[in-house]
N, C-alpha and C. Protein backbone atom coordinates (compact mmCIF):
# COMPACT_ATOMS: atom_id res chain seq x y z
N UNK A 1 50.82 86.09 101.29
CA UNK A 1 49.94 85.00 101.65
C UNK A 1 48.87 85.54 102.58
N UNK A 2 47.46 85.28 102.33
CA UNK A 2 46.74 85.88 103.55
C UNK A 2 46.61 84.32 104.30
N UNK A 3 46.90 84.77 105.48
CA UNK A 3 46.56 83.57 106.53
C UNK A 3 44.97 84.18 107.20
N UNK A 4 44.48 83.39 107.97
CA UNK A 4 43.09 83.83 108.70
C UNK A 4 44.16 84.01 110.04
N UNK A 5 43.23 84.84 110.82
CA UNK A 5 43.30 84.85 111.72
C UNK A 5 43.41 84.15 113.17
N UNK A 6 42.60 82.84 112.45
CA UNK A 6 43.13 81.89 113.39
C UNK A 6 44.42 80.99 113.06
N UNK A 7 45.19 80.48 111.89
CA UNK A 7 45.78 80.41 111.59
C UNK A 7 47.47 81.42 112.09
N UNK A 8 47.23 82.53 112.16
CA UNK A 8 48.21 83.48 112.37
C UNK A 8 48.52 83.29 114.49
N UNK A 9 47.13 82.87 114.80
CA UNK A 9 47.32 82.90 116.19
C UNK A 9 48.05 81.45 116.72
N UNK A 10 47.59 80.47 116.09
CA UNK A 10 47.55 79.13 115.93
C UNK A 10 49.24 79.07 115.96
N UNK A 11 50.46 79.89 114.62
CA UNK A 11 51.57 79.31 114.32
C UNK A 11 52.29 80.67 115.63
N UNK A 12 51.61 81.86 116.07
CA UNK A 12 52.74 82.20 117.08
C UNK A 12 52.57 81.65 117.95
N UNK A 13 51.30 81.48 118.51
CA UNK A 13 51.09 80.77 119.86
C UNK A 13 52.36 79.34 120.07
N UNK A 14 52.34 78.54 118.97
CA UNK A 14 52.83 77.12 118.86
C UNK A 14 54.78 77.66 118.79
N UNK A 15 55.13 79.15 117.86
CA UNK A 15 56.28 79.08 117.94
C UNK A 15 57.00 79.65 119.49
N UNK A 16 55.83 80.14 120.07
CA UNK A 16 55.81 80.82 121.44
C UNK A 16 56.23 79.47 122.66
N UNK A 17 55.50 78.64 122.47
CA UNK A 17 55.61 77.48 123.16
C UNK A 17 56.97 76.95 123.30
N UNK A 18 57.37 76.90 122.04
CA UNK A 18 58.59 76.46 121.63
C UNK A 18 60.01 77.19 122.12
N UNK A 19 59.71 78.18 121.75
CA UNK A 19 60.52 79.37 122.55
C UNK A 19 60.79 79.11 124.24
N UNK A 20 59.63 79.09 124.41
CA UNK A 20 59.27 78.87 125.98
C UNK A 20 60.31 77.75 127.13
N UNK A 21 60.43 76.32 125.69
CA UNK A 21 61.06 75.29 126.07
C UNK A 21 62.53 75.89 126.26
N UNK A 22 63.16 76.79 125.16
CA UNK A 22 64.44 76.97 124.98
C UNK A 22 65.08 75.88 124.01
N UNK A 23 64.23 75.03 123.37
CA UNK A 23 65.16 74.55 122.11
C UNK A 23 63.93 74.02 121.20
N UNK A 24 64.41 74.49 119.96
CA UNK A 24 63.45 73.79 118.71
C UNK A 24 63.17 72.51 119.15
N UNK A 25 62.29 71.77 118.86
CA UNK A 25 62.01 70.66 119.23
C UNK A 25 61.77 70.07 120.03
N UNK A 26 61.78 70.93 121.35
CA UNK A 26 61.63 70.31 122.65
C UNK A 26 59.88 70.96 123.29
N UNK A 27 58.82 70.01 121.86
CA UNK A 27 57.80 70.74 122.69
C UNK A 27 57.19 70.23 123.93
N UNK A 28 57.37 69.60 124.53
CA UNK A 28 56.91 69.09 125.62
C UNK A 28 57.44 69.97 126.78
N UNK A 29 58.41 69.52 126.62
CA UNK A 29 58.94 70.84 127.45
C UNK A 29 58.62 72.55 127.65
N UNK A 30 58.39 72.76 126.58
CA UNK A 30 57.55 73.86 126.05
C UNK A 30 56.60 74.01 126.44
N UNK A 31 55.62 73.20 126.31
CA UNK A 31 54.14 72.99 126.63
C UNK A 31 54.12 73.22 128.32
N UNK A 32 55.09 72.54 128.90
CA UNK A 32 54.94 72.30 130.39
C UNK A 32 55.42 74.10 131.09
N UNK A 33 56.42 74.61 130.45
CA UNK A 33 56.71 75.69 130.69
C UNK A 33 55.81 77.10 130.15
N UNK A 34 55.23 77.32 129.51
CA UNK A 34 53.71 77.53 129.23
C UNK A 34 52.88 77.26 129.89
N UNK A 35 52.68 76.65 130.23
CA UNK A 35 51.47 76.65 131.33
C UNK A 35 51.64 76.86 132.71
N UNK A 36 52.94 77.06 132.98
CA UNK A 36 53.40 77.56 134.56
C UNK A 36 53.59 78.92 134.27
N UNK A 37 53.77 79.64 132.95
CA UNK A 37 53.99 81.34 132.98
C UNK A 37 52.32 81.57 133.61
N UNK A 38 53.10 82.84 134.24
CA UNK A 38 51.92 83.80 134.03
C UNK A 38 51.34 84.47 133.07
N UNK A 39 49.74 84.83 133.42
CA UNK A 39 49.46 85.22 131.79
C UNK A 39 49.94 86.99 131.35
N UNK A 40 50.63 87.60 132.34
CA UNK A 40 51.51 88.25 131.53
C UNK A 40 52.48 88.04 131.22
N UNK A 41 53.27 87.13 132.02
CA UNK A 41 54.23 86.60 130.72
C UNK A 41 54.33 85.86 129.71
N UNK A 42 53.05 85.21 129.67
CA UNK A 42 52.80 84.90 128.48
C UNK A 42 52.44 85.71 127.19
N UNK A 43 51.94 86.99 127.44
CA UNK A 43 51.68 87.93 127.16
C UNK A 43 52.84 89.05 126.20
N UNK A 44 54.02 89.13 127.01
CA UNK A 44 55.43 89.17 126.84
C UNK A 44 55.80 88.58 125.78
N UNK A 45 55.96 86.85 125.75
CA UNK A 45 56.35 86.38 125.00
C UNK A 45 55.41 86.10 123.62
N UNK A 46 54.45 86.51 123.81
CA UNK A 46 53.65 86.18 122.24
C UNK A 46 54.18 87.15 121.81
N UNK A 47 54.17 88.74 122.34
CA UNK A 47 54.44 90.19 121.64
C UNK A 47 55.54 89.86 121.25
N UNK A 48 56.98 89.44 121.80
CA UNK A 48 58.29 88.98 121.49
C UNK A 48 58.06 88.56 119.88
N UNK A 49 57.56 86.73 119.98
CA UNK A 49 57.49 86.16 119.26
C UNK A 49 56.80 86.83 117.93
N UNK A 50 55.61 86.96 118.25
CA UNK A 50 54.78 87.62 117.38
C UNK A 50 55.58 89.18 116.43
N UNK A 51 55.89 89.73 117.29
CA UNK A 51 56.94 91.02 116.19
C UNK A 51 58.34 90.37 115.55
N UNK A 52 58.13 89.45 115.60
CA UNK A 52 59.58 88.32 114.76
C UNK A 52 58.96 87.62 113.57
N UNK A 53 57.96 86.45 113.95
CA UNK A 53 57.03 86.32 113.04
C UNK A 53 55.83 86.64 112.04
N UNK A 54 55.05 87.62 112.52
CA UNK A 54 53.78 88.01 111.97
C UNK A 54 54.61 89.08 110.43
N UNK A 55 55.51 89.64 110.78
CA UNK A 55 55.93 90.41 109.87
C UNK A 55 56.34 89.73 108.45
N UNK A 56 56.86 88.79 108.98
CA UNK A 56 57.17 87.73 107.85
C UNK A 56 56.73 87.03 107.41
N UNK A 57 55.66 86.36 108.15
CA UNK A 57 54.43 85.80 107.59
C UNK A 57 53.75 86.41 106.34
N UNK A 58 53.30 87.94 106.75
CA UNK A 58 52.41 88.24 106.15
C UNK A 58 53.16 88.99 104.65
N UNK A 59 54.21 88.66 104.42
CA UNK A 59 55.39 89.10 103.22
C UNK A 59 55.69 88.01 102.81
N UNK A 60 55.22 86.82 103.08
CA UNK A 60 55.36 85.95 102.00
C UNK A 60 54.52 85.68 101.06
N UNK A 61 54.69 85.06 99.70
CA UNK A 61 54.07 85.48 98.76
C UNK A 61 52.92 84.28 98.57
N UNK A 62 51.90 85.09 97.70
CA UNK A 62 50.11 84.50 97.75
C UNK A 62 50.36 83.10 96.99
N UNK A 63 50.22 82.30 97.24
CA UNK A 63 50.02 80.77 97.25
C UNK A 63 48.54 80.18 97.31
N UNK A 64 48.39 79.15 96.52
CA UNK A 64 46.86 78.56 96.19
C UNK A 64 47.10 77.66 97.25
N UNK A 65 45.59 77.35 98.65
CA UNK A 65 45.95 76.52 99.45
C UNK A 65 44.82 75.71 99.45
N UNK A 66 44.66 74.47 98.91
CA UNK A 66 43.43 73.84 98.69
C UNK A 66 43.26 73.50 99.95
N UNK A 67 42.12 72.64 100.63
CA UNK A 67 41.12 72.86 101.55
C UNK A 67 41.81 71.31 101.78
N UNK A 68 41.90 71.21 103.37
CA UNK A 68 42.30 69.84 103.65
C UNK A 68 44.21 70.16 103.73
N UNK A 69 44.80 70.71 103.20
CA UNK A 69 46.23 70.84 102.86
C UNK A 69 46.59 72.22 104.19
N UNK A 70 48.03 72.23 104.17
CA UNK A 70 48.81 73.38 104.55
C UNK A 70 49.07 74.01 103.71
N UNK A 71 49.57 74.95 104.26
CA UNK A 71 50.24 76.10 102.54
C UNK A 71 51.99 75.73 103.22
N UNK A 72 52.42 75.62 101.89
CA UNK A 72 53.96 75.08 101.96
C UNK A 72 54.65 76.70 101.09
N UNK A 73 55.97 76.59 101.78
CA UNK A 73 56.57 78.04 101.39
C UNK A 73 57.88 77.00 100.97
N UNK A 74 58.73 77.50 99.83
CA UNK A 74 60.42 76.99 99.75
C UNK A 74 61.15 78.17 100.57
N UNK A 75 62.02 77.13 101.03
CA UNK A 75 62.95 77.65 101.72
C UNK A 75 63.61 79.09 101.29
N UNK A 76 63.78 79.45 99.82
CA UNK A 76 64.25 80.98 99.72
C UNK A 76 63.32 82.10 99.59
N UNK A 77 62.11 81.18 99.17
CA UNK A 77 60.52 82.22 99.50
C UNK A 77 60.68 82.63 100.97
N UNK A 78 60.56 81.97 102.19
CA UNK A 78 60.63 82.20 103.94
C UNK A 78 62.35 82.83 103.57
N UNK A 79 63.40 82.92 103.04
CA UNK A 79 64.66 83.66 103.71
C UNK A 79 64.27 84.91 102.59
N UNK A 80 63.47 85.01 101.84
CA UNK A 80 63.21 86.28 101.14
C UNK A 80 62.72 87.34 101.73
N UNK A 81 61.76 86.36 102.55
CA UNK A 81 60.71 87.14 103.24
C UNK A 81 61.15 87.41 104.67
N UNK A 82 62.25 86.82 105.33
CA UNK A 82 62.69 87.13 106.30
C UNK A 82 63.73 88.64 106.08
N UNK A 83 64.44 88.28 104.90
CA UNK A 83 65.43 89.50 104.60
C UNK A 83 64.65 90.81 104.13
N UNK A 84 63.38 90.70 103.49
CA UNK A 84 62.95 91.77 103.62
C UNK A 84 62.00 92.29 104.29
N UNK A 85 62.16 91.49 105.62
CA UNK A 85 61.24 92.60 106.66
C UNK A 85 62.68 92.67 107.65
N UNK A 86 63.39 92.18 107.62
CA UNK A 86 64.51 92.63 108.91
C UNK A 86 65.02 93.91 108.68
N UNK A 87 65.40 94.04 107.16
CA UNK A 87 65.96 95.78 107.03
C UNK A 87 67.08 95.62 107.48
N UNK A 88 67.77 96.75 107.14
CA UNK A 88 69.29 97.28 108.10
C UNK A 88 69.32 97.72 108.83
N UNK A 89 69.88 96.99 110.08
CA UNK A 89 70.03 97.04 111.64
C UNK A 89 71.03 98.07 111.83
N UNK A 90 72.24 98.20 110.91
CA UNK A 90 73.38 98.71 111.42
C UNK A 90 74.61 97.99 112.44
N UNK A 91 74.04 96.89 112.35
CA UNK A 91 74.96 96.02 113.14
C UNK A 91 75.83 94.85 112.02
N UNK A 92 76.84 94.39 112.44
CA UNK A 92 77.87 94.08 111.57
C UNK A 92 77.35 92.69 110.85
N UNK A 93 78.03 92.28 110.06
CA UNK A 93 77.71 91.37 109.38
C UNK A 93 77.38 90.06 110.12
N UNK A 94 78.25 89.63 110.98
CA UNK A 94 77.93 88.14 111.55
C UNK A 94 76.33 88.47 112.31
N UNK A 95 76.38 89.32 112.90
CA UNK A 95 75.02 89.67 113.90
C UNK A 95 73.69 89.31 112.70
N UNK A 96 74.15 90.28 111.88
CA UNK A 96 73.09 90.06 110.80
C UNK A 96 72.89 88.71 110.51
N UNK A 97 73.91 87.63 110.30
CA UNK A 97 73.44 86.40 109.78
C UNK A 97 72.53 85.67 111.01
N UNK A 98 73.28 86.05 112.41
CA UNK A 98 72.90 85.32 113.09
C UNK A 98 71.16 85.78 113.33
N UNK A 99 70.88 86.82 113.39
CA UNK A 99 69.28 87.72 113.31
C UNK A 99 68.69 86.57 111.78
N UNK A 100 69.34 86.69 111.01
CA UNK A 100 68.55 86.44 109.74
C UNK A 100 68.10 85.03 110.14
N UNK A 101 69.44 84.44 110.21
CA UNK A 101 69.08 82.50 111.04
C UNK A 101 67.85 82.32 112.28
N UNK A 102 67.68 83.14 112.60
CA UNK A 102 67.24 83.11 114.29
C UNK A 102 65.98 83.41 113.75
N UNK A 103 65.66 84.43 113.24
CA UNK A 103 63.98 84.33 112.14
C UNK A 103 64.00 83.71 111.39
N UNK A 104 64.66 82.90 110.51
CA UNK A 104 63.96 82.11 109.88
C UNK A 104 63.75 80.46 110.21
N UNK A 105 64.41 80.21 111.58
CA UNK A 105 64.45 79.21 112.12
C UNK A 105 62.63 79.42 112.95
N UNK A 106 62.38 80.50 113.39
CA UNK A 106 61.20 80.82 114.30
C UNK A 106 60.04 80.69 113.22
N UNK A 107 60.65 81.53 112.22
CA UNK A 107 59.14 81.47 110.98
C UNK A 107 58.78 79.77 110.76
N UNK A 108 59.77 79.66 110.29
CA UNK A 108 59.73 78.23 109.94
C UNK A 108 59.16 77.11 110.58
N UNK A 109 59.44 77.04 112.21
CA UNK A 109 58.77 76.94 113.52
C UNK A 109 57.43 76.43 113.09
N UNK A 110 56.95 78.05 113.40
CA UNK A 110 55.43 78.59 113.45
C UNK A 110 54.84 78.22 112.02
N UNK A 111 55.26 78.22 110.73
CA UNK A 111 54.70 77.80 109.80
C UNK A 111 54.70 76.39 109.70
N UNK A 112 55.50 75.30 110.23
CA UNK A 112 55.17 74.06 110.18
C UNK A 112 54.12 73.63 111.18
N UNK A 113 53.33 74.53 112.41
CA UNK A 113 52.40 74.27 113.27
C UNK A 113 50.99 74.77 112.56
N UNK A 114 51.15 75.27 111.50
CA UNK A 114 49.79 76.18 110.81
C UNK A 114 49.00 75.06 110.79
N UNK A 115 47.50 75.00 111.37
CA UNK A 115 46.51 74.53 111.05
C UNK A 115 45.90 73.88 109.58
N UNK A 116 45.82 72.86 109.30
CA UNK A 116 44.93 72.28 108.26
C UNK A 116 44.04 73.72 107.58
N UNK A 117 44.05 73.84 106.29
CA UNK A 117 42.97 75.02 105.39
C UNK A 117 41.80 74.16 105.33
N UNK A 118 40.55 74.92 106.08
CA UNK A 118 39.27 74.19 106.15
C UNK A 118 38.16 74.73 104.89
N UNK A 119 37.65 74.21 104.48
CA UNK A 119 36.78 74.66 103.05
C UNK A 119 36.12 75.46 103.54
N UNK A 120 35.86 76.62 102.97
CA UNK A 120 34.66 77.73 103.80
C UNK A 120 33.36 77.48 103.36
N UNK A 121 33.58 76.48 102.23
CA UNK A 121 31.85 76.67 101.60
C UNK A 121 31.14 75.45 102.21
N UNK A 122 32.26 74.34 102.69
CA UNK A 122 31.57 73.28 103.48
C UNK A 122 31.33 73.17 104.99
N UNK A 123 31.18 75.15 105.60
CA UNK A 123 30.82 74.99 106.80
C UNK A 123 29.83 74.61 106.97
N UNK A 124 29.01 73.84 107.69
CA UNK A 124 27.32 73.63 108.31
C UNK A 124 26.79 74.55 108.61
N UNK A 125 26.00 75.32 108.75
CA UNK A 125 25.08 76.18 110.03
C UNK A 125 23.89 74.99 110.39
N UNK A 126 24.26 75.06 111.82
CA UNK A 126 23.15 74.57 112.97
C UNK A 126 21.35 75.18 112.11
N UNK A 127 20.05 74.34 111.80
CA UNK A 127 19.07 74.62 111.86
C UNK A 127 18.69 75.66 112.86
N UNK A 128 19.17 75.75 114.07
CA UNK A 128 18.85 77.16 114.92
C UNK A 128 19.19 78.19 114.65
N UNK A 129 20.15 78.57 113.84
CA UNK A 129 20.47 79.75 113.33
C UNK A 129 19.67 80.30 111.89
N UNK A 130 19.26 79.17 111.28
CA UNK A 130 18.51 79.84 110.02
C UNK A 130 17.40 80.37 110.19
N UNK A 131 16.36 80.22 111.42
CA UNK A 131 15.84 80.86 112.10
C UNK A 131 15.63 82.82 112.64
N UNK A 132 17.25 83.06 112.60
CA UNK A 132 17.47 84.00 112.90
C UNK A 132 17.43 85.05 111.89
């Protein structure tokens, strides 16, 4: 799937938040604890978050995302794509499930916060810029 760039910042930032709270769903809490880190620890926790998610993001597979919509993944597309960026740890089986659960609970997160797909061909440019 290519996500934009703002999009990619948009779902760690939001699964970062979340994290932040200490439980899925508790974004308020989240939000409030976020904004009391410091910005290196905020810093910390995007890199955290972000090397959990971005990997998996960007291994899931290319999907048509019309303009106005989200891009929607099924559930064994996101555990496909989680199992093949985790690799073999070397650690025993339960660890593994619990790693596999624990990313795809975060992907999942961050992909239900993804931004609206905006039409690129119906951006405006400002009359001051055609100028230029």
């Amino acid at each position: 799937m290519r996500f934009t760039e703002h999009e990619l910042t948009v779902a760690v930032t939001a699964a970062a938040k979340i994290v932040a709270g200490g439980k899925i769903g508790k974004r308020g809490k989240g939000e409030e604890k976020w904004e009391s880190m410091s910005k290196i620890d905020r810093y910390h926790l995007l890199e955290a978050v972000g090397s959990q998610v971005l990997p998996v993001m960007l291994a899931l597979p290319d999907v048509e995302v019309p303009a106005g919509t989200r891009p929607t993944f099924t559930d064994a597309q996101i555990a496909e794509a989680v199992e093949q960026t985790l690799g073999e740890s070397g650690v025993g089986r339960l660890r593994q499930k619990v790693a596999v659960a624990a990313r795809l609970t975060l992907v999942r997160t961050a992909l239900a916060q993804l931004p609206v797909r905006q039409d690129p061909d119906a951006l405006i440019v400002p009359d001051s810029l055609d100028d230029l």
